[in-house]
PDB file of N, CA and C in Angstrom:
ATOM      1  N   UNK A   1      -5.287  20.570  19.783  1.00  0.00           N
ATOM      2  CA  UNK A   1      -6.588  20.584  19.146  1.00  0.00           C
ATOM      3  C   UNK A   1      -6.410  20.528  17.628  1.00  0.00           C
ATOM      4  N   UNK A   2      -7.348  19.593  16.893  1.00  0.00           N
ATOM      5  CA  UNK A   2      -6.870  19.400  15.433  1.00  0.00           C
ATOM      6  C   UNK A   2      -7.999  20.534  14.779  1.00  0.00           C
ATOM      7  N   UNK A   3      -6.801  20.583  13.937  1.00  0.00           N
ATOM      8  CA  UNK A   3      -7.615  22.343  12.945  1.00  0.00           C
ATOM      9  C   UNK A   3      -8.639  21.509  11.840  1.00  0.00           C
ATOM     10  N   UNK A   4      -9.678  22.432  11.164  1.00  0.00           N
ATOM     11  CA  UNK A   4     -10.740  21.887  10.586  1.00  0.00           C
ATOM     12  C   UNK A   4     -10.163  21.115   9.405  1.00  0.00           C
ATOM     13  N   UNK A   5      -9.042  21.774   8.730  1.00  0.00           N
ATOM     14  CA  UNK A   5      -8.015  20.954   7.788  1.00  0.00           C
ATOM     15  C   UNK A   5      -7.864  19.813   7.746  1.00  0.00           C
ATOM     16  N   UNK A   6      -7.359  19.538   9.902  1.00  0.00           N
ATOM     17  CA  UNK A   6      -7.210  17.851   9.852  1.00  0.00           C
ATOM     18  C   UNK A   6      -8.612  17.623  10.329  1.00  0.00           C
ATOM     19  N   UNK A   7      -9.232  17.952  10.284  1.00  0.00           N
ATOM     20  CA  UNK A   7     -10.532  16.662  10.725  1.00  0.00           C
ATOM     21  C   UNK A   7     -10.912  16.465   8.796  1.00  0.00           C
ATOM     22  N   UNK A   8     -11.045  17.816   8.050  1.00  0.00           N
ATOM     23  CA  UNK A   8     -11.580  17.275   6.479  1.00  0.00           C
ATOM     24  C   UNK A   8     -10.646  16.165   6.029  1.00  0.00           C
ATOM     25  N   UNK A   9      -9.411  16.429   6.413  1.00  0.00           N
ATOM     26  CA  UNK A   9      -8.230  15.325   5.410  1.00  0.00           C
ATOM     27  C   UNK A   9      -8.790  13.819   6.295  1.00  0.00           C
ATOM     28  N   UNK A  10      -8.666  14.089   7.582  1.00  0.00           N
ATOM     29  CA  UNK A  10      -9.190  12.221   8.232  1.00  0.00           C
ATOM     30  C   UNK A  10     -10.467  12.101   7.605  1.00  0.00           C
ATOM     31  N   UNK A  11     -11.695  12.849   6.574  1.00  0.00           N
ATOM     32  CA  UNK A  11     -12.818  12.442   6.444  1.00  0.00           C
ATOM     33  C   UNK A  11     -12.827  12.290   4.753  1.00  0.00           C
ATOM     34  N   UNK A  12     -11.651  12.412   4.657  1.00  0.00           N
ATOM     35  CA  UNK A  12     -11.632  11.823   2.765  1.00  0.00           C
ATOM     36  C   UNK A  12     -11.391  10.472   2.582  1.00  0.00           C
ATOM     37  N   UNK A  13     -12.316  10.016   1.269  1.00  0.00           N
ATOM     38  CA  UNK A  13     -12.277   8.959   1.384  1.00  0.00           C
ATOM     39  C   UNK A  13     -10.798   8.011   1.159  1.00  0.00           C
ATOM     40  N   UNK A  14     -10.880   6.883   1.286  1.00  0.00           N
ATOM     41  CA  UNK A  14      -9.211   6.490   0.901  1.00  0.00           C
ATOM     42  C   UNK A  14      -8.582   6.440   1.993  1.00  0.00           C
ATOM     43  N   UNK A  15      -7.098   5.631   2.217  1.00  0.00           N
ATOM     44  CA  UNK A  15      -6.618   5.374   3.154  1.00  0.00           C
ATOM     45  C   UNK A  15      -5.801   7.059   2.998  1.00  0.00           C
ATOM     46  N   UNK A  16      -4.486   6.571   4.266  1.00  0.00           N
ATOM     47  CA  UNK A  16      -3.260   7.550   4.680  1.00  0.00           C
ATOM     48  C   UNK A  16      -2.782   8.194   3.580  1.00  0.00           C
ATOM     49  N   UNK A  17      -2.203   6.252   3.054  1.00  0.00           N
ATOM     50  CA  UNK A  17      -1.193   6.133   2.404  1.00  0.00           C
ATOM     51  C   UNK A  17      -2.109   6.316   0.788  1.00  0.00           C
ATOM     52  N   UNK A  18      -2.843   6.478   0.276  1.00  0.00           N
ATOM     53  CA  UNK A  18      -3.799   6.910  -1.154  1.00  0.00           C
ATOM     54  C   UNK A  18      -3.561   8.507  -0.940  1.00  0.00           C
ATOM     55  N   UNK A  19      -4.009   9.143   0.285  1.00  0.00           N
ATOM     56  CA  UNK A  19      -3.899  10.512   0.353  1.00  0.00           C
ATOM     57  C   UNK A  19      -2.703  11.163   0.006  1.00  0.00           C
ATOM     58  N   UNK A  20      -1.768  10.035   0.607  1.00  0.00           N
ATOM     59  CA  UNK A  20      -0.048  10.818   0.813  1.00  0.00           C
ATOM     60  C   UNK A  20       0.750  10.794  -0.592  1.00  0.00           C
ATOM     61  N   UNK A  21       0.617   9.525  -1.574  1.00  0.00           N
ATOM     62  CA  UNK A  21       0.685   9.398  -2.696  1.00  0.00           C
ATOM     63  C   UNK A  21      -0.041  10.183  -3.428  1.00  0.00           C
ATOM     64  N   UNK A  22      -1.150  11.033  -3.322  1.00  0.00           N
ATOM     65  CA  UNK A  22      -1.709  12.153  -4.475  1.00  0.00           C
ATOM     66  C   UNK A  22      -1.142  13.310  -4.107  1.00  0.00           C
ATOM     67  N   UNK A  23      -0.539  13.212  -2.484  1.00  0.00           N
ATOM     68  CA  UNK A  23       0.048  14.618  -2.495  1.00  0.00           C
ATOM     69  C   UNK A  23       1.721  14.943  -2.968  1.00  0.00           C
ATOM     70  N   UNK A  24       2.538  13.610  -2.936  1.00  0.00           N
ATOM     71  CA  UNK A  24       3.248  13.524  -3.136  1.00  0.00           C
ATOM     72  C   UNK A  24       4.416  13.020  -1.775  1.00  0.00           C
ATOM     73  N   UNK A  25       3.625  12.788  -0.436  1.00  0.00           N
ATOM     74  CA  UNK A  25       4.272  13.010   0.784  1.00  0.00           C
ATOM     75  C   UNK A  25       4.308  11.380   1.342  1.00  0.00           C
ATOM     76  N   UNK A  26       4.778  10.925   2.733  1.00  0.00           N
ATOM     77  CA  UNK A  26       4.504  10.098   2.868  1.00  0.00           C
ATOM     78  C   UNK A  26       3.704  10.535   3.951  1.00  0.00           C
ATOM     79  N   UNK A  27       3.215   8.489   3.999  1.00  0.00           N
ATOM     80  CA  UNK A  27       2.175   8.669   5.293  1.00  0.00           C
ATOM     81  C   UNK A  27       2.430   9.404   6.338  1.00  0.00           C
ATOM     82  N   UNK A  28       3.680   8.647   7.173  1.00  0.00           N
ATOM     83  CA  UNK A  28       3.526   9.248   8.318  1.00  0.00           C
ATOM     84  C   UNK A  28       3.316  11.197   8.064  1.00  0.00           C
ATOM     85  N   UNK A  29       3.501  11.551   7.343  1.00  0.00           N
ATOM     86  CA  UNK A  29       3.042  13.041   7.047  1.00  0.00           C
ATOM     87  C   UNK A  29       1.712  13.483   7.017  1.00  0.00           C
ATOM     88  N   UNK A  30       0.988  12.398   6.414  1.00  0.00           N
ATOM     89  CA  UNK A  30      -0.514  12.549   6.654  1.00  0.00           C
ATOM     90  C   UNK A  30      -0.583  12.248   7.661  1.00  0.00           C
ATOM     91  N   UNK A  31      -0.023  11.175   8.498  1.00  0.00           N
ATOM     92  CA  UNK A  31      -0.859  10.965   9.888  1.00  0.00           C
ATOM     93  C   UNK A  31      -0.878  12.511  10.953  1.00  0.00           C
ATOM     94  N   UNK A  32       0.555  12.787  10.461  1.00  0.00           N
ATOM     95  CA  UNK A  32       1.060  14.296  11.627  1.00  0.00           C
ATOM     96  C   UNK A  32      -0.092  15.199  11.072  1.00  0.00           C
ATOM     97  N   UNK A  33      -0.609  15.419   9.901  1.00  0.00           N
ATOM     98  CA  UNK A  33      -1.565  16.279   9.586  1.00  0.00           C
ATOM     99  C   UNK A  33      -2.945  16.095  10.323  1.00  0.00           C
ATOM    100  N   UNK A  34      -3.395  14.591  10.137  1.00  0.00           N
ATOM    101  CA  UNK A  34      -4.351  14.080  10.371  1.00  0.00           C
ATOM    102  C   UNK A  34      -4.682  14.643  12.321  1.00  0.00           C
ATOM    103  N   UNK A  35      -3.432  14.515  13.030  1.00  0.00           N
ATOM    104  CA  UNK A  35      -3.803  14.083  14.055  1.00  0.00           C
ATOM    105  C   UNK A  35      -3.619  15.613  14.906  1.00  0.00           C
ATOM    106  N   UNK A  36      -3.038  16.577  14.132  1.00  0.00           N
ATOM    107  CA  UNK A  36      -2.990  17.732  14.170  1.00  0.00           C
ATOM    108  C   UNK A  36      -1.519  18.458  14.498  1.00  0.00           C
ATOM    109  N   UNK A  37      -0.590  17.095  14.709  1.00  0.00           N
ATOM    110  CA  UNK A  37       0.655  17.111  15.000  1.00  0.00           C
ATOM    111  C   UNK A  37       1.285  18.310  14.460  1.00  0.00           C
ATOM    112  N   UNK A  38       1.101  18.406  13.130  1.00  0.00           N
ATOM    113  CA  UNK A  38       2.253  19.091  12.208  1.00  0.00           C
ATOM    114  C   UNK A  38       0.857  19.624  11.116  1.00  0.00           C
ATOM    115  N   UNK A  39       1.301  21.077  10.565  1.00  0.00           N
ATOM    116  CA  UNK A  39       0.797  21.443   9.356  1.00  0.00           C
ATOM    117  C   UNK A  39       0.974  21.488   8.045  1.00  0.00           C
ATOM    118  N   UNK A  40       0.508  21.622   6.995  1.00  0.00           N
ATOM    119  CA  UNK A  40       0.983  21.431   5.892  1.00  0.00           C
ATOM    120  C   UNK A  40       1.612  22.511   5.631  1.00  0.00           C
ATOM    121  N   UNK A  41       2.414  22.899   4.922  1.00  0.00           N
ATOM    122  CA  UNK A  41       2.986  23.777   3.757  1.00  0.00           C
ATOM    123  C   UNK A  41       2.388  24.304   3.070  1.00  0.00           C
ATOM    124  N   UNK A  42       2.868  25.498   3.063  1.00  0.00           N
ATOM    125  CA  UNK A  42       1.748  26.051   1.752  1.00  0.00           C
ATOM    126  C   UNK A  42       1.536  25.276   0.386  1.00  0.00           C
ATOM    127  N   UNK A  43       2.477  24.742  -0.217  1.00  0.00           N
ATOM    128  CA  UNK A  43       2.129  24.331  -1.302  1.00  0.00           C
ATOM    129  C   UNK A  43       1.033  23.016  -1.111  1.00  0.00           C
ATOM    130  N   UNK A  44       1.890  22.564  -0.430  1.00  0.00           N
ATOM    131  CA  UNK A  44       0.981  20.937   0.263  1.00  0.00           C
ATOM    132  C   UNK A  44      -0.756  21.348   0.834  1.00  0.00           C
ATOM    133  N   UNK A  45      -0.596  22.766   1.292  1.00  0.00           N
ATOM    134  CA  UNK A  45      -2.168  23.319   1.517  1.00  0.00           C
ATOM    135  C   UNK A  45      -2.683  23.264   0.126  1.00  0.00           C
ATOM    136  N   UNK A  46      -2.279  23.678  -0.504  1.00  0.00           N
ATOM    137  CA  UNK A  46      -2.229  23.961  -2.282  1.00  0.00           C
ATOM    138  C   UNK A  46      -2.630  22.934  -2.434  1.00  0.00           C
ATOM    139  N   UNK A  47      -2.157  21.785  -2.710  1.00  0.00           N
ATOM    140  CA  UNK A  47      -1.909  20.389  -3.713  1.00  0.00           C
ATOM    141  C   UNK A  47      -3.217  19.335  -2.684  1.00  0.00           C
ATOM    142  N   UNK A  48      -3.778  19.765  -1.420  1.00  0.00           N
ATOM    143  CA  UNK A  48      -4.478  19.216  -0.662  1.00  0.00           C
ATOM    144  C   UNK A  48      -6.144  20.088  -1.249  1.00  0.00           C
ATOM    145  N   UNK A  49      -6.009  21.183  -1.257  1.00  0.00           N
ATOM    146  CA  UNK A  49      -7.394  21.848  -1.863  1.00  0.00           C
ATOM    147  C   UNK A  49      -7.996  21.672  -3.110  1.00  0.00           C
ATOM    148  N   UNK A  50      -6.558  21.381  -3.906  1.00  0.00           N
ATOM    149  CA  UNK A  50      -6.755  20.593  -5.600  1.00  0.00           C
ATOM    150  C   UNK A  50      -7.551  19.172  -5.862  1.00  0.00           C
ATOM    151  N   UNK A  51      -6.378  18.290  -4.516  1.00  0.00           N
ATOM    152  CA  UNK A  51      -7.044  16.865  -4.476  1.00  0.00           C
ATOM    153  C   UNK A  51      -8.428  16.816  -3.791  1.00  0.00           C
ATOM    154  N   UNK A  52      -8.752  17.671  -2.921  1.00  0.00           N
ATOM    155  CA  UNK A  52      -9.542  17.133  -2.017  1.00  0.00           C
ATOM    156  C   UNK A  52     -10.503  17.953  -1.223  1.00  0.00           C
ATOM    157  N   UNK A  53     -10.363  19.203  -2.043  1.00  0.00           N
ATOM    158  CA  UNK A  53     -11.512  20.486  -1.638  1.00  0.00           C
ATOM    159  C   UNK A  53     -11.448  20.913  -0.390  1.00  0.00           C
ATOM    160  N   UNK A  54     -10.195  20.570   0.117  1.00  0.00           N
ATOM    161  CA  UNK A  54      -9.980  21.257   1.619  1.00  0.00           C
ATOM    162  C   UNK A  54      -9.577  22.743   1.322  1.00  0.00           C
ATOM    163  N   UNK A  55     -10.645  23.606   1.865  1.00  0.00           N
ATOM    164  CA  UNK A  55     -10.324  24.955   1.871  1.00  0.00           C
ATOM    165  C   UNK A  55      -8.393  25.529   2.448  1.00  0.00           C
ATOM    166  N   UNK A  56      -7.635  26.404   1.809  1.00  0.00           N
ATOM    167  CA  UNK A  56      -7.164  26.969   2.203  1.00  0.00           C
ATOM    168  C   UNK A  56      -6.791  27.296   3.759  1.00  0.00           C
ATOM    169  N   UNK A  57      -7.881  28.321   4.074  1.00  0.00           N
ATOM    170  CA  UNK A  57      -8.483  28.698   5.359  1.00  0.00           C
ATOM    171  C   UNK A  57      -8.849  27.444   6.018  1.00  0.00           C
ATOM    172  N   UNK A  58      -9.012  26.427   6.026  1.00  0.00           N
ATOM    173  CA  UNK A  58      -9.146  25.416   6.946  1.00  0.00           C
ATOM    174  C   UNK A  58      -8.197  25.034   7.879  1.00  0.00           C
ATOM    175  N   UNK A  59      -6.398  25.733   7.428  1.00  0.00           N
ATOM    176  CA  UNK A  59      -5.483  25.377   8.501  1.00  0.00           C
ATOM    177  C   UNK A  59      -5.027  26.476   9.151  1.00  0.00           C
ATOM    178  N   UNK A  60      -4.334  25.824  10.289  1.00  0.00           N
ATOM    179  CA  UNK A  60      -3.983  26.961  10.977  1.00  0.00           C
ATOM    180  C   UNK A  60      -2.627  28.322  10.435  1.00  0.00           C
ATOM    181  N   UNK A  61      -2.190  29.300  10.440  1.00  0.00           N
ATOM    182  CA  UNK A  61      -1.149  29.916   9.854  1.00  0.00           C
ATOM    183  C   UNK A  61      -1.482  30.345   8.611  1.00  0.00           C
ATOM    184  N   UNK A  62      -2.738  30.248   7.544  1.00  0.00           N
ATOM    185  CA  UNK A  62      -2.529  30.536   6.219  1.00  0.00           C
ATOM    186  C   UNK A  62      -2.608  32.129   6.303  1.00  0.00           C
ATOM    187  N   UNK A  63      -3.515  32.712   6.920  1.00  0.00           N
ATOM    188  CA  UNK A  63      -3.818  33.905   6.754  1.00  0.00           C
ATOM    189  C   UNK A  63      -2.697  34.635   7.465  1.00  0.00           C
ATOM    190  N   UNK A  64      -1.802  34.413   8.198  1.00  0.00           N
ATOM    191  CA  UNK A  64      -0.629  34.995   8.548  1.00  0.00           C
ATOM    192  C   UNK A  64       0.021  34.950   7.399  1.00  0.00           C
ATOM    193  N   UNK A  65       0.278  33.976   6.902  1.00  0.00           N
ATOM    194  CA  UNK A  65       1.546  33.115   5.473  1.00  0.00           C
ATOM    195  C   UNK A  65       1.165  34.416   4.215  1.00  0.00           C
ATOM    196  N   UNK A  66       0.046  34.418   4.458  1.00  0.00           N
ATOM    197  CA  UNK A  66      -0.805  35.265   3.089  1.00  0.00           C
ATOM    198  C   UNK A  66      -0.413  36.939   3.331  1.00  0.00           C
ATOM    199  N   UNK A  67      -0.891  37.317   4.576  1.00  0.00           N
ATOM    200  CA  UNK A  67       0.021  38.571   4.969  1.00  0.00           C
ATOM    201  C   UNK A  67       1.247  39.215   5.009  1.00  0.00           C
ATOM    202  N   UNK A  68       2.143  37.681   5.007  1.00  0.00           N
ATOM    203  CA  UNK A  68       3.650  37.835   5.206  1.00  0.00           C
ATOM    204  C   UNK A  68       4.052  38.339   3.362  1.00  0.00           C
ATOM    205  N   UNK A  69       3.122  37.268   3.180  1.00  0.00           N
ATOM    206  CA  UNK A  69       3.779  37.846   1.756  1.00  0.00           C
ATOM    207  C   UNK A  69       3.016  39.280   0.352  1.00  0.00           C
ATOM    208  N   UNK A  70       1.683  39.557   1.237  1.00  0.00           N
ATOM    209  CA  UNK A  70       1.786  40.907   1.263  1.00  0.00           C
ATOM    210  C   UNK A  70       2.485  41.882   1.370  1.00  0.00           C
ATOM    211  N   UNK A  71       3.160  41.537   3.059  1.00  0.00           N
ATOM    212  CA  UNK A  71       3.831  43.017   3.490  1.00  0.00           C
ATOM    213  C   UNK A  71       5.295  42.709   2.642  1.00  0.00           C
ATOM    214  N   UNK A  72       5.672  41.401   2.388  1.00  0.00           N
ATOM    215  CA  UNK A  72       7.007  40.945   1.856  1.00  0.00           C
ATOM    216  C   UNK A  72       7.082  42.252   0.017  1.00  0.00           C
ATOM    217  N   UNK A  73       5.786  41.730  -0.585  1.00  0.00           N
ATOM    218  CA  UNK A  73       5.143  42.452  -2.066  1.00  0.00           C
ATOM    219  C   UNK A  73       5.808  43.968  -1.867  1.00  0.00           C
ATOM    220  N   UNK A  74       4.799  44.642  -0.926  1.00  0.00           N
ATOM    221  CA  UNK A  74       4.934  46.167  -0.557  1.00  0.00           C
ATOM    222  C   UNK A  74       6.448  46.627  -0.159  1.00  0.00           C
ATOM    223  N   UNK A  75       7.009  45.765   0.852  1.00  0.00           N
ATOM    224  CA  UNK A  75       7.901  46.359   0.983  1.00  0.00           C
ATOM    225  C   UNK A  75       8.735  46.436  -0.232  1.00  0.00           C
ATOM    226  N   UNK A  76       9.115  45.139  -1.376  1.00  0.00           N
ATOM    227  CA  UNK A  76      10.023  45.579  -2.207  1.00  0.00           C
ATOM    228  C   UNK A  76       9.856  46.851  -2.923  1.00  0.00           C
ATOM    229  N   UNK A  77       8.003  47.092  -3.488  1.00  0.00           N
ATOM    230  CA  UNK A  77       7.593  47.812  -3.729  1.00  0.00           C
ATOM    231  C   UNK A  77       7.723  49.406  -3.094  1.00  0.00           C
ATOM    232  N   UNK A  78       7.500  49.431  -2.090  1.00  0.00           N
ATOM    233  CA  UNK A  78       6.977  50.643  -1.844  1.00  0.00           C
ATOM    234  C   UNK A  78       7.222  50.859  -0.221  1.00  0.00           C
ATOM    235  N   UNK A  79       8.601  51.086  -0.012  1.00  0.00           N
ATOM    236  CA  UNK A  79       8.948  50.735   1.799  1.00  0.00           C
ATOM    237  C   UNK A  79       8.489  51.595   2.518  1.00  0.00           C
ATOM    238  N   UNK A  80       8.101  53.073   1.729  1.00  0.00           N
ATOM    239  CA  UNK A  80       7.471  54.122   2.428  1.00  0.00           C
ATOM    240  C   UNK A  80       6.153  54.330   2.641  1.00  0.00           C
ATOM    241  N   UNK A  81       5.534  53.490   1.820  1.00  0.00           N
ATOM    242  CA  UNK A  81       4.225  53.235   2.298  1.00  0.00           C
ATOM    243  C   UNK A  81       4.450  52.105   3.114  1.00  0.00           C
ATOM    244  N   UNK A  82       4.814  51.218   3.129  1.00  0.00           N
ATOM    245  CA  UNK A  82       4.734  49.868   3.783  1.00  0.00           C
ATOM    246  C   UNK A  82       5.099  50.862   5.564  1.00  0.00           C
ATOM    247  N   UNK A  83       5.903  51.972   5.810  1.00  0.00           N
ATOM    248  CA  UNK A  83       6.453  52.398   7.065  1.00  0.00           C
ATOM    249  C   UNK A  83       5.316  53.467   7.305  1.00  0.00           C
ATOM    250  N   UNK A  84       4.335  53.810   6.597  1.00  0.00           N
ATOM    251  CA  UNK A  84       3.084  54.572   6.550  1.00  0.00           C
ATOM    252  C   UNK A  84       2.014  54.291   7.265  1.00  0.00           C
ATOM    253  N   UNK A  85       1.803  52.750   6.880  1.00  0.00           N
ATOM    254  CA  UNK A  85       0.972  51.919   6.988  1.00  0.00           C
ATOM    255  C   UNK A  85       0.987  51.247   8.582  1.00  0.00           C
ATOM    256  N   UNK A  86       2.746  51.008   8.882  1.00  0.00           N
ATOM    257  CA  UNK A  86       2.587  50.748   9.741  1.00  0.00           C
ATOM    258  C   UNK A  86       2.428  51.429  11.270  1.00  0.00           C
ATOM    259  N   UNK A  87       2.993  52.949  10.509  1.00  0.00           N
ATOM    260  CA  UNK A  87       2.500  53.321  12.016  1.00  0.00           C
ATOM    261  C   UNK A  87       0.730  54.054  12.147  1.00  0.00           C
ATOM    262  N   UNK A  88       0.410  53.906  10.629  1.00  0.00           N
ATOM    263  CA  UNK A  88      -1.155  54.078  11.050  1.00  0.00           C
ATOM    264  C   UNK A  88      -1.785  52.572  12.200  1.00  0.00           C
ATOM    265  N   UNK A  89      -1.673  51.412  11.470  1.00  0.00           N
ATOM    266  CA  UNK A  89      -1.766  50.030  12.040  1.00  0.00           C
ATOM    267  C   UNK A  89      -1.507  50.425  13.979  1.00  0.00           C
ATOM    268  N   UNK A  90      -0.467  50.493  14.183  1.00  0.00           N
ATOM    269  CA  UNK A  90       0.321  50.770  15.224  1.00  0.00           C
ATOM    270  C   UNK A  90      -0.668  51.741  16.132  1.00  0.00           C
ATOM    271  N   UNK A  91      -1.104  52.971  15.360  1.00  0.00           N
ATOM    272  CA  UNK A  91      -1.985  54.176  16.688  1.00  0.00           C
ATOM    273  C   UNK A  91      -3.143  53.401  16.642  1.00  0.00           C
ATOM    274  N   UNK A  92      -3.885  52.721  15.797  1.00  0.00           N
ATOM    275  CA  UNK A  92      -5.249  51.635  16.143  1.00  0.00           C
ATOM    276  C   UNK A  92      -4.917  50.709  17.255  1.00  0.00           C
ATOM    277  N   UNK A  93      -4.116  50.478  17.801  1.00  0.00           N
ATOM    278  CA  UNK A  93      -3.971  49.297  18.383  1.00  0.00           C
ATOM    279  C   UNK A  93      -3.793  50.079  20.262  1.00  0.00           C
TER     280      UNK A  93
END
């Protein structure tokens, strides 16, 4: 099933290959996006919301990606809260 990401990127104007050249990628990369094959990268999520107002949140994995590097932040920070946190997280569940 293609994520809302790839249906906005197949509904911009311009071909594959116009899209893949502003992102820096090649086509067949847009097509794997397009067709729901493959996801972008964070940065490439990045450099796709710049060109082309595709939300962030439009693909699949960001809000995991975004968490990872939360808990990644805390832990260098603060491992005893980060082990606090998780076993509060943990008795909710």
């Amino acid at each position: 099933m293609r994520s809302e990401g790839a249906r906005l990127l197949g509904a911009v104007e311009g071909t594959q290959k116009d899209v893949a050249a502003r992102v820096g990628v090649s086509q067949a990369t847009v097509s794997s996006w397009v067709s729901g094959k493959r996801v972008p990268d964070p940065d490439q999520r990045d450099l796709l919301r710049r060109a082309f107002d595709i939300p962030l949140s439009a693909w699949p994995g960001v809000w995991n990606d975004a968490l990872q590097r939360i808990v990644d932040k805390l832990a260098e920070r603060d491992p005893d809260l980060l082990a606090e946190l998780a076993e509060d997280l943990n008795s909710l569940l």
